[in-house]
PDB file of N, CA and C in Angstrom:
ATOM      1  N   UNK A   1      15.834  31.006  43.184  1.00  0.00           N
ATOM      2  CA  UNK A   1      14.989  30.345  42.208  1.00  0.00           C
ATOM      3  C   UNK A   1      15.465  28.903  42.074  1.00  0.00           C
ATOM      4  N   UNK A   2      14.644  28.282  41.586  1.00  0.00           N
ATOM      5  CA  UNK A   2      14.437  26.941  42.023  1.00  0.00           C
ATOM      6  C   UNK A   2      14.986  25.940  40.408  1.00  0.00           C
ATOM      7  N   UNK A   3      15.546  25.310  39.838  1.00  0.00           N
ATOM      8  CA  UNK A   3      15.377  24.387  38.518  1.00  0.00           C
ATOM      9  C   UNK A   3      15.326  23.245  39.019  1.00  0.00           C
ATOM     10  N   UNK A   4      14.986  22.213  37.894  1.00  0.00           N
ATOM     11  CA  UNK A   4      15.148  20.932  37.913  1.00  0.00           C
ATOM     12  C   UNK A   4      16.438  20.681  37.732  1.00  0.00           C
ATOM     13  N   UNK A   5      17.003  19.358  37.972  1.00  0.00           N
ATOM     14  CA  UNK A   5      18.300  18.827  37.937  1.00  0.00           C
ATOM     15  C   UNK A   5      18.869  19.049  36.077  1.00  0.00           C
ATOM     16  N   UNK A   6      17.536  18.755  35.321  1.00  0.00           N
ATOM     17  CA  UNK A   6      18.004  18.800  34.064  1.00  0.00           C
ATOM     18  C   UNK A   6      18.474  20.356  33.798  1.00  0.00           C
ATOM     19  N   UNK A   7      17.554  21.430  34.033  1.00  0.00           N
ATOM     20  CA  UNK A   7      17.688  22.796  33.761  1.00  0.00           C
ATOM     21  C   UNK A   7      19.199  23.200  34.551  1.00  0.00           C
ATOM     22  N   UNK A   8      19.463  22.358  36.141  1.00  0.00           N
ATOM     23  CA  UNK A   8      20.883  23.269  35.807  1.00  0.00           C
ATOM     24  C   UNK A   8      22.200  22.713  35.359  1.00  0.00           C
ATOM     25  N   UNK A   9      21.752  21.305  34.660  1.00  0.00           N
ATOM     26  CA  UNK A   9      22.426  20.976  33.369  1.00  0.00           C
ATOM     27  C   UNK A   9      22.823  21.774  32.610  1.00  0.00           C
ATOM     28  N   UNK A  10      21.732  22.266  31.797  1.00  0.00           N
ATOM     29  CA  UNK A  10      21.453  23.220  30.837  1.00  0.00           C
ATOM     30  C   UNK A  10      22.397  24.313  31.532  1.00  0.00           C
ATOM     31  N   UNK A  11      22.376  25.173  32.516  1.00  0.00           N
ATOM     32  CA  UNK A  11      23.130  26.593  33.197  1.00  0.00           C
ATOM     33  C   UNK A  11      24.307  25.915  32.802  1.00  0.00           C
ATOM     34  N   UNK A  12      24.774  24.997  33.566  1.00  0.00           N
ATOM     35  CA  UNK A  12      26.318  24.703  33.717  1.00  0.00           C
ATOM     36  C   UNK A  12      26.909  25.142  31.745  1.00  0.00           C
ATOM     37  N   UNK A  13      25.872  24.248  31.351  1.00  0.00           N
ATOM     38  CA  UNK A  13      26.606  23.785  29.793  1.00  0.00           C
ATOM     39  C   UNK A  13      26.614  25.648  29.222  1.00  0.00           C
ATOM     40  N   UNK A  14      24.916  26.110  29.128  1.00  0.00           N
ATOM     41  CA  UNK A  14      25.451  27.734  28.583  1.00  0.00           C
ATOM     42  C   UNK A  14      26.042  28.447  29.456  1.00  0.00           C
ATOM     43  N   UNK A  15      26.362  28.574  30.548  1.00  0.00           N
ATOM     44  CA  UNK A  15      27.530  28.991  31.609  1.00  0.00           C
ATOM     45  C   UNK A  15      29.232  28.883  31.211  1.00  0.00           C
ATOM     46  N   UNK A  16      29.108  27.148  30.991  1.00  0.00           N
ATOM     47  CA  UNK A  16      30.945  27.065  30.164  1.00  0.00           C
ATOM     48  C   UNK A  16      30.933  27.778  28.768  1.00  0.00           C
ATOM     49  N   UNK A  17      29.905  28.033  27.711  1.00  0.00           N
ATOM     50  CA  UNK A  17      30.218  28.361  26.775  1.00  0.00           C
ATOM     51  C   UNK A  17      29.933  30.409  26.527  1.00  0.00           C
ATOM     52  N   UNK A  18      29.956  30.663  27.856  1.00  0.00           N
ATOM     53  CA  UNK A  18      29.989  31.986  27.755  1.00  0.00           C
ATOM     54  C   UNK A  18      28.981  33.023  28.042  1.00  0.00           C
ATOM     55  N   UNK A  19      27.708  31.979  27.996  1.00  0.00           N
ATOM     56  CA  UNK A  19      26.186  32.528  28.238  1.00  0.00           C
ATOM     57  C   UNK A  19      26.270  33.890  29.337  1.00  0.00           C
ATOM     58  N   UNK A  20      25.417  35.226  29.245  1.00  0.00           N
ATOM     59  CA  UNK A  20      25.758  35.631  30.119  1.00  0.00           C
ATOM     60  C   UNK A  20      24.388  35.283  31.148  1.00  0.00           C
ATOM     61  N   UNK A  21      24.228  35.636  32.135  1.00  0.00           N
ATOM     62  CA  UNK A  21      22.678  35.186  33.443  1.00  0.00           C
ATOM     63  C   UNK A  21      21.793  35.798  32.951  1.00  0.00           C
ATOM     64  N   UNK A  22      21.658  36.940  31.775  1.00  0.00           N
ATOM     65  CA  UNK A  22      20.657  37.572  31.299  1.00  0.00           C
ATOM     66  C   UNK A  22      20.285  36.493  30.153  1.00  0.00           C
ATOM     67  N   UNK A  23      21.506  35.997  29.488  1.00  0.00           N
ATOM     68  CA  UNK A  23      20.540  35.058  28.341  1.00  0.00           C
ATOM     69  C   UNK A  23      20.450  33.930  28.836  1.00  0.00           C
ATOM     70  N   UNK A  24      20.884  33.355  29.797  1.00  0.00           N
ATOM     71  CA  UNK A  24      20.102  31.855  30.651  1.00  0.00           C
ATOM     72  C   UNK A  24      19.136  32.725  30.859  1.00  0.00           C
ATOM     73  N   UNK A  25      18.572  33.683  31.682  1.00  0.00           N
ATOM     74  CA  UNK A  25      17.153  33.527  32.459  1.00  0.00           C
ATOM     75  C   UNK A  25      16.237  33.832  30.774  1.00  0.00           C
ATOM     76  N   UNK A  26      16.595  34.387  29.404  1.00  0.00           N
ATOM     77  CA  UNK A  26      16.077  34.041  28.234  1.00  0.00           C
ATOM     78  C   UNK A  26      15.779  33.083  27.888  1.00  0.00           C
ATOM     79  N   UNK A  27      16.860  32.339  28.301  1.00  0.00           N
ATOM     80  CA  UNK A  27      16.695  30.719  27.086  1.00  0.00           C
ATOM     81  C   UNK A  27      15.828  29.808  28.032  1.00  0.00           C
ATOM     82  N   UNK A  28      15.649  29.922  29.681  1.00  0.00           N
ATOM     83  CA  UNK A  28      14.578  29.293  30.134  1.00  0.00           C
ATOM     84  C   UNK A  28      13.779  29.557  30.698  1.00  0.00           C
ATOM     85  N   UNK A  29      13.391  30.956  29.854  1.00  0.00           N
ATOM     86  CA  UNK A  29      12.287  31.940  29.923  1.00  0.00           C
ATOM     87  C   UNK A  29      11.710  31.911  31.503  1.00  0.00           C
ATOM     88  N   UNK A  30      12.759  32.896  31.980  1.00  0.00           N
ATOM     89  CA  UNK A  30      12.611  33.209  33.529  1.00  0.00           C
ATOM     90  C   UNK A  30      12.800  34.782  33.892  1.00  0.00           C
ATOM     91  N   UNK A  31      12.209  35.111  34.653  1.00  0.00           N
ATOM     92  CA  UNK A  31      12.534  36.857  34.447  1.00  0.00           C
ATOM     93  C   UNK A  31      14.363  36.986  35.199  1.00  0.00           C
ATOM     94  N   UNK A  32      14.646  37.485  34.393  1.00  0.00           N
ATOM     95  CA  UNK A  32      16.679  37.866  33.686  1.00  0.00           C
ATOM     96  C   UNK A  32      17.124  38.410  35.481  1.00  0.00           C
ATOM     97  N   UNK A  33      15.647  39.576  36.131  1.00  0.00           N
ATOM     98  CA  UNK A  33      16.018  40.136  37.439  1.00  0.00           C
ATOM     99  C   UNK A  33      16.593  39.233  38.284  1.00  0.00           C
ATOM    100  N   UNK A  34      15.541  38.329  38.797  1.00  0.00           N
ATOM    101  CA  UNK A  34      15.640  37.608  39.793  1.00  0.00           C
ATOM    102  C   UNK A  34      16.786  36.459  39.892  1.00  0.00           C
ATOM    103  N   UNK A  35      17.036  36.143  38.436  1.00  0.00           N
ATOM    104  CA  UNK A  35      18.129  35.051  38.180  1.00  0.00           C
ATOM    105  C   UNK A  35      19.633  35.936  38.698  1.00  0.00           C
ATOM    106  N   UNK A  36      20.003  37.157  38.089  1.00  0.00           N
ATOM    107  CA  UNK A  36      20.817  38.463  38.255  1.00  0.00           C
ATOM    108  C   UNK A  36      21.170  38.067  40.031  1.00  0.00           C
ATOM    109  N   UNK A  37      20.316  38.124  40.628  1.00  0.00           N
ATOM    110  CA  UNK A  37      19.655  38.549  42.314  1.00  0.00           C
ATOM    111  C   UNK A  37      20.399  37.606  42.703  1.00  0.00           C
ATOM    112  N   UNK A  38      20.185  36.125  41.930  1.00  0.00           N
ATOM    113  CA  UNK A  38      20.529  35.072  42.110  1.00  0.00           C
ATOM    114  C   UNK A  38      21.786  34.882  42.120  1.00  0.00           C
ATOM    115  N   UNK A  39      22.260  35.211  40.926  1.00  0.00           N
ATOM    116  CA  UNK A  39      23.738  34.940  40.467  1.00  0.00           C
ATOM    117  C   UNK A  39      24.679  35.870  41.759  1.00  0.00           C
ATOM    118  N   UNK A  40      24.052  36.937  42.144  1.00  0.00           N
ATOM    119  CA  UNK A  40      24.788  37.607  43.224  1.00  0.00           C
ATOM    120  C   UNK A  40      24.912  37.067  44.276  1.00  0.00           C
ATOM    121  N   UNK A  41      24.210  35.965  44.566  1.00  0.00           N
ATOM    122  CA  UNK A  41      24.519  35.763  45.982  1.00  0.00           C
ATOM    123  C   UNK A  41      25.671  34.728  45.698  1.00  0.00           C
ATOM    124  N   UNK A  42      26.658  34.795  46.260  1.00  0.00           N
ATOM    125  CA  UNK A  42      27.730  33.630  45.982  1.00  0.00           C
ATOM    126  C   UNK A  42      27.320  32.508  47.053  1.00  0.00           C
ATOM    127  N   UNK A  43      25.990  32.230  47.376  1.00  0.00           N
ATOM    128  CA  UNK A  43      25.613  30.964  47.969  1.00  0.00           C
ATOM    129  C   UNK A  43      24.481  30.134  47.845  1.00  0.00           C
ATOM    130  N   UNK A  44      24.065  30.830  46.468  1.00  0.00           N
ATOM    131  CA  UNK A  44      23.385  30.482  45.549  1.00  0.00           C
ATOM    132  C   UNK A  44      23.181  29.522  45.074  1.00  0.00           C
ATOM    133  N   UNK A  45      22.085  28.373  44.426  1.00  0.00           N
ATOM    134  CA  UNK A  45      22.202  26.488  43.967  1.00  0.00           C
ATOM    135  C   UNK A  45      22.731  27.626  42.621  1.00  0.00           C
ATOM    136  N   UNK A  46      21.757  28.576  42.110  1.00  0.00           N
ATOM    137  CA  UNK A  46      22.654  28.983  40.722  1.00  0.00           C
ATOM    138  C   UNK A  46      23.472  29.447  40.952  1.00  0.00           C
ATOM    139  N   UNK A  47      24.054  30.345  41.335  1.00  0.00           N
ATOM    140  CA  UNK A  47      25.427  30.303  41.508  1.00  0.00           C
ATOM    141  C   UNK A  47      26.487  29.473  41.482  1.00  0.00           C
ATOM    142  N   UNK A  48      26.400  28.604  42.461  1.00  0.00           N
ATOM    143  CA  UNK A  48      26.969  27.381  42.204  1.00  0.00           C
ATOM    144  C   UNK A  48      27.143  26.774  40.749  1.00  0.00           C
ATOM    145  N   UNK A  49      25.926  26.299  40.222  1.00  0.00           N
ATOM    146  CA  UNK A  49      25.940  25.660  38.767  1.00  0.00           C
ATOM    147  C   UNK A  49      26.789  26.584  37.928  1.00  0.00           C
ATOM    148  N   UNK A  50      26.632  28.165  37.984  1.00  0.00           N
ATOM    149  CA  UNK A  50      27.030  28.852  37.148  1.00  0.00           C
ATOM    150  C   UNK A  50      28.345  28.585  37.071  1.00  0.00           C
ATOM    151  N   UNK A  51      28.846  28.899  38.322  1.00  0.00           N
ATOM    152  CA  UNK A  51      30.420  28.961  38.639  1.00  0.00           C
ATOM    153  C   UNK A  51      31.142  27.378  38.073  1.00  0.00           C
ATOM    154  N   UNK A  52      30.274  26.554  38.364  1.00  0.00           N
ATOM    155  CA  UNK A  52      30.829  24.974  38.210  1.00  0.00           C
ATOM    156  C   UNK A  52      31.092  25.071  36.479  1.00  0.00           C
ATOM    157  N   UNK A  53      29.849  25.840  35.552  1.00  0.00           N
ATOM    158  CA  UNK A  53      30.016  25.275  34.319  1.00  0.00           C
ATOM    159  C   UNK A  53      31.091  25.828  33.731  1.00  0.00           C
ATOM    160  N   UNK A  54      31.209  27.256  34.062  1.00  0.00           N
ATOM    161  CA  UNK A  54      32.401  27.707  34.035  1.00  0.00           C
ATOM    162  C   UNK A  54      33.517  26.956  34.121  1.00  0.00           C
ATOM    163  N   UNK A  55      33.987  26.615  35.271  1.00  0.00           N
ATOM    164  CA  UNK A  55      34.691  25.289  35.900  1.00  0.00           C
ATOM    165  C   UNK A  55      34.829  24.344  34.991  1.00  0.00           C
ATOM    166  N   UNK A  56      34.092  23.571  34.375  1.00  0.00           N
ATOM    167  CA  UNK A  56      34.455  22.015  33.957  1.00  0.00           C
ATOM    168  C   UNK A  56      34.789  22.880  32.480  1.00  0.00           C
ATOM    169  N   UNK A  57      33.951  23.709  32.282  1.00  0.00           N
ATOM    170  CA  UNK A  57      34.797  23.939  30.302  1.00  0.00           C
ATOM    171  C   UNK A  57      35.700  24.154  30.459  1.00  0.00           C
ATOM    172  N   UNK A  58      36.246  25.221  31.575  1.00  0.00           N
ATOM    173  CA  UNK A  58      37.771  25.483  31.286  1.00  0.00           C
ATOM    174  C   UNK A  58      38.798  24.640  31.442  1.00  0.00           C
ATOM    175  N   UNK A  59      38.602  23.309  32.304  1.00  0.00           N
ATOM    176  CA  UNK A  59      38.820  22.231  32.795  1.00  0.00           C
ATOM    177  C   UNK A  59      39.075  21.348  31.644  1.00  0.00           C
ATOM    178  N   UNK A  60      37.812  20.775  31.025  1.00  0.00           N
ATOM    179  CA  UNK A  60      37.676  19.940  29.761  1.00  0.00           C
ATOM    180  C   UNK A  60      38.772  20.758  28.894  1.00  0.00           C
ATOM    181  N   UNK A  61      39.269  21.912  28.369  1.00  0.00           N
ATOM    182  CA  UNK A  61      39.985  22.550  27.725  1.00  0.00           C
ATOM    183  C   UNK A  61      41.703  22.069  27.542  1.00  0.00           C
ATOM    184  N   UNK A  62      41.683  22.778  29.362  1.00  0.00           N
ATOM    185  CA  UNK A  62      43.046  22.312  29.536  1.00  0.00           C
ATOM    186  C   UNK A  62      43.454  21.160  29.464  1.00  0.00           C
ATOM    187  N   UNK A  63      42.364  19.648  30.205  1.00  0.00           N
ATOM    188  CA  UNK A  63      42.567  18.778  29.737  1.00  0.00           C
ATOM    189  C   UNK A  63      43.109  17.993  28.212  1.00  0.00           C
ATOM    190  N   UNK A  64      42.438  18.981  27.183  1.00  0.00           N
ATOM    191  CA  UNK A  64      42.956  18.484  26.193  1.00  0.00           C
ATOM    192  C   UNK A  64      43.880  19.366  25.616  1.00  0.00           C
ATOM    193  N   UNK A  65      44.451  20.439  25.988  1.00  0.00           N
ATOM    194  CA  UNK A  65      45.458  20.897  26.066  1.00  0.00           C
ATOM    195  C   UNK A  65      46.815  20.084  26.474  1.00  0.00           C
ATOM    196  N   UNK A  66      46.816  19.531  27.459  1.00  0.00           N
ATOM    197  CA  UNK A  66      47.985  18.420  28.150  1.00  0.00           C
ATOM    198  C   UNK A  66      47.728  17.602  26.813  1.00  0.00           C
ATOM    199  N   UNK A  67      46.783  16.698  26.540  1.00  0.00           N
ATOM    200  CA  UNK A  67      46.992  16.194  25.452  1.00  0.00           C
ATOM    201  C   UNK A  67      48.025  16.566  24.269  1.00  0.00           C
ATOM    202  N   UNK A  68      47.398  17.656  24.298  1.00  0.00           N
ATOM    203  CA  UNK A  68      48.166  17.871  22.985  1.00  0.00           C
ATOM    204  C   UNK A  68      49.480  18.201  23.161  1.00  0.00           C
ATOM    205  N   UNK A  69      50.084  18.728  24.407  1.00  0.00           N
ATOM    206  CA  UNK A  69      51.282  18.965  24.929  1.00  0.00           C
ATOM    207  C   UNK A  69      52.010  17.289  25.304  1.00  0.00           C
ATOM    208  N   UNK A  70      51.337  16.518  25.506  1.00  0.00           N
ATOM    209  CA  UNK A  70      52.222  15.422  25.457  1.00  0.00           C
ATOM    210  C   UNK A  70      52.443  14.758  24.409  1.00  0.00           C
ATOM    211  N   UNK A  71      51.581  15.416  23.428  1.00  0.00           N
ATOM    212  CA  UNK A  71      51.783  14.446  21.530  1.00  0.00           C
ATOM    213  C   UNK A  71      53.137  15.153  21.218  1.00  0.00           C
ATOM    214  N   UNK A  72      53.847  16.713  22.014  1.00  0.00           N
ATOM    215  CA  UNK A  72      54.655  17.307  21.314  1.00  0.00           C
ATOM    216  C   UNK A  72      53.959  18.239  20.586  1.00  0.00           C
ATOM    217  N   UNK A  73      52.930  19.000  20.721  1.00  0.00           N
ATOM    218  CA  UNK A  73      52.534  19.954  20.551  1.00  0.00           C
ATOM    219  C   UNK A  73      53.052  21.447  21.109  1.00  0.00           C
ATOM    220  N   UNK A  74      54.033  22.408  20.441  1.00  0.00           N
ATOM    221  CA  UNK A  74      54.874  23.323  21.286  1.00  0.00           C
ATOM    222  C   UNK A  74      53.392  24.132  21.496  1.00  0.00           C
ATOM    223  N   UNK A  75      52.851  24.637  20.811  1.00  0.00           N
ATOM    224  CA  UNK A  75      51.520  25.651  20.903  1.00  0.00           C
ATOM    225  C   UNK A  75      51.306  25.538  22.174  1.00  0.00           C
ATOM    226  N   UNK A  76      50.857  24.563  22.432  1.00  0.00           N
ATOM    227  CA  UNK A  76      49.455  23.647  23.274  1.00  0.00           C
ATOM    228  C   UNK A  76      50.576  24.009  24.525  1.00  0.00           C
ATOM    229  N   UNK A  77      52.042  23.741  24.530  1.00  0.00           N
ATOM    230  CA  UNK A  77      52.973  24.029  26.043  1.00  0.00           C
ATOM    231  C   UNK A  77      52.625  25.912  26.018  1.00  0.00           C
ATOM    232  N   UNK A  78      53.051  26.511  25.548  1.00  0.00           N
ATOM    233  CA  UNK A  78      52.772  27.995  25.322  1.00  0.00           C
ATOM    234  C   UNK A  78      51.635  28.537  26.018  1.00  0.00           C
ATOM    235  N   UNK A  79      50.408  27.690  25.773  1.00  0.00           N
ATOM    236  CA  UNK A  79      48.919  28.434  25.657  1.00  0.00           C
ATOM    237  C   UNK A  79      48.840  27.808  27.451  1.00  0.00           C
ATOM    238  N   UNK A  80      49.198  26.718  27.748  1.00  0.00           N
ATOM    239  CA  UNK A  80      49.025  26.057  29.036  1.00  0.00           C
ATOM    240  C   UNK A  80      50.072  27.211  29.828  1.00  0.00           C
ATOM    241  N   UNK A  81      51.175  27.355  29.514  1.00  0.00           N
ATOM    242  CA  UNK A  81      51.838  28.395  30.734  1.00  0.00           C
ATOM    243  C   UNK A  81      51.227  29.524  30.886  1.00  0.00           C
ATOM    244  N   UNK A  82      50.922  29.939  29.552  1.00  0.00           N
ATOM    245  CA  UNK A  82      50.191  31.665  30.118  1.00  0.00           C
ATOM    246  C   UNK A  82      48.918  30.943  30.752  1.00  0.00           C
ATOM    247  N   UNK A  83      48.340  30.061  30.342  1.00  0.00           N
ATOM    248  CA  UNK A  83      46.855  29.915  31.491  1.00  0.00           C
ATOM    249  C   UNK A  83      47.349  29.936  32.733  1.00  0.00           C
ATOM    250  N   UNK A  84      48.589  28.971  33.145  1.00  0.00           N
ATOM    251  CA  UNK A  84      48.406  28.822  34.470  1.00  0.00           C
ATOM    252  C   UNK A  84      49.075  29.987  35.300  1.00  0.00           C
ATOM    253  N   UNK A  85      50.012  30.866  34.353  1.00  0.00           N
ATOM    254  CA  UNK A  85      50.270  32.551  35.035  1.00  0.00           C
ATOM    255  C   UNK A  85      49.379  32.838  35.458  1.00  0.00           C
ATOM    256  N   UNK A  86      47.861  33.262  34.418  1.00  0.00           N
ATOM    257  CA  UNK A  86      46.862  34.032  34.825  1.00  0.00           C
ATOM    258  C   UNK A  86      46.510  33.126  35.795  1.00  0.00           C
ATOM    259  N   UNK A  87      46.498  32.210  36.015  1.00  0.00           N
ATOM    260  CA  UNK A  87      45.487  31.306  37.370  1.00  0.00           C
ATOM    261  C   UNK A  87      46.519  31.481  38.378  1.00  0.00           C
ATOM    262  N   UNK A  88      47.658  31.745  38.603  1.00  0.00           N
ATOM    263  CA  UNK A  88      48.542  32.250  39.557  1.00  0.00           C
ATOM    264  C   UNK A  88      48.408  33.479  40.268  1.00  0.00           C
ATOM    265  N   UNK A  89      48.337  34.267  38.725  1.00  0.00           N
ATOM    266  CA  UNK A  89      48.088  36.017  38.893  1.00  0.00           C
ATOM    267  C   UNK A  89      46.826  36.049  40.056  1.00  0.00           C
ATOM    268  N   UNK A  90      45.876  35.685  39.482  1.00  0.00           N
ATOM    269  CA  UNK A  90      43.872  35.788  39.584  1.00  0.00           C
ATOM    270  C   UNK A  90      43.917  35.317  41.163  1.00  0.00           C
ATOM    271  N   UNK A  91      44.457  34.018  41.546  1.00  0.00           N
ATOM    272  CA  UNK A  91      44.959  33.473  42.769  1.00  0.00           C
ATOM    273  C   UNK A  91      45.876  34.591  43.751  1.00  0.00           C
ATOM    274  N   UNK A  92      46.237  34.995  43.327  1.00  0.00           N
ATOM    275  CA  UNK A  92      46.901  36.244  44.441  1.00  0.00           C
ATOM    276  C   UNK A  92      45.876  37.605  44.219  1.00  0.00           C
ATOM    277  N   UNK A  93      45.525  37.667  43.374  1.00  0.00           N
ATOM    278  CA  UNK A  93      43.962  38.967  43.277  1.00  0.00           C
ATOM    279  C   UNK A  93      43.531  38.388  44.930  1.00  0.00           C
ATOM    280  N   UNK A  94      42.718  37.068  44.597  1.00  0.00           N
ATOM    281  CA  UNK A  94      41.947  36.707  45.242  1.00  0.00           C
ATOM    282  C   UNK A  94      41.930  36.755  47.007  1.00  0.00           C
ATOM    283  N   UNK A  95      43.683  36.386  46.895  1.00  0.00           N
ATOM    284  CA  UNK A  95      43.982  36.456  48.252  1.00  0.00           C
ATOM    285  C   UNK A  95      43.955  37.764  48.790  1.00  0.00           C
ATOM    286  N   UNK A  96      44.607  38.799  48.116  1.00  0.00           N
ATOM    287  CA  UNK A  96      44.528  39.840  48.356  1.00  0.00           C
ATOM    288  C   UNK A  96      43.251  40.469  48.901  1.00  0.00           C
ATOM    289  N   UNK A  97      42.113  40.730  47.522  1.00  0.00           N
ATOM    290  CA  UNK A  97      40.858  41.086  48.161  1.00  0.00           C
ATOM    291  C   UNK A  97      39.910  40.300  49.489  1.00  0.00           C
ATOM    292  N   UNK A  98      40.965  39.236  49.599  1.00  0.00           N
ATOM    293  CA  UNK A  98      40.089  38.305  50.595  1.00  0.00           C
ATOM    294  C   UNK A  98      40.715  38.848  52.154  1.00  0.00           C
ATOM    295  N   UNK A  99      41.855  39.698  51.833  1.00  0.00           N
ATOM    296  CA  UNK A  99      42.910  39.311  53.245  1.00  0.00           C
ATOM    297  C   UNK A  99      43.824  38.865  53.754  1.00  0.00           C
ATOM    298  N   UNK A 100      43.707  37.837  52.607  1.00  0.00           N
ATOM    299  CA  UNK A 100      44.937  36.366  53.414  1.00  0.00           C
ATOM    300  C   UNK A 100      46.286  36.576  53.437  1.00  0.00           C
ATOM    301  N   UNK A 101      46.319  38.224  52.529  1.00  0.00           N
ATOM    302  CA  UNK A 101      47.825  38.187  52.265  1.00  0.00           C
ATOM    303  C   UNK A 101      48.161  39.464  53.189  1.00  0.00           C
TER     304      UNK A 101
END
């Protein structure tokens, strides 16, 4: 399925904030199946957007996470190591189910 540049604006942004592909194909009143169909193919333009918006929120996050870890924020050091465990952990999932390991 096809959007305009603005609409997969829109995916990326309800994508980072949690949206699931059933309430995007709601909110731009598209039938929920075919978007689903969509989201499965991992070579997908939505797919892509999906995965990206995902991407930059968690991104924009950590970014201001370091922030706050360089004001001397102990929290903000805490919350950044367990993220980047799990992105360590998730990173060896990945390899694994892929082979590489």
């Amino acid at each position: 399925m096809d959007f305009t540049e603005e609409q997969y604006g829109i995916i990326e942004n309800l994508a980072g904030t949690g949206y699931s592909v059933r309430r995007i194909a709601m909110y731009l009143d598209v039938n929920s199946d075919v978007l689903v169909t969509d989201y499965d193919d991992p070579e997908s333009k939505f797919r892509y957007h999906y995965d990206r918006g995902v991407l930059k929120c968690e991104a924009e996050r950590d970014l201001a996470l370091q922030v706050a870890l360089t004001a001397g924020n102990v929290t903000a050091l805490q919350i950044l190591e367990k993220k980047l465990e799990q992105r360590k952990m998730n990173g060896f999932k990945e390899d694994l189910l892929s082979g590489h390991i």
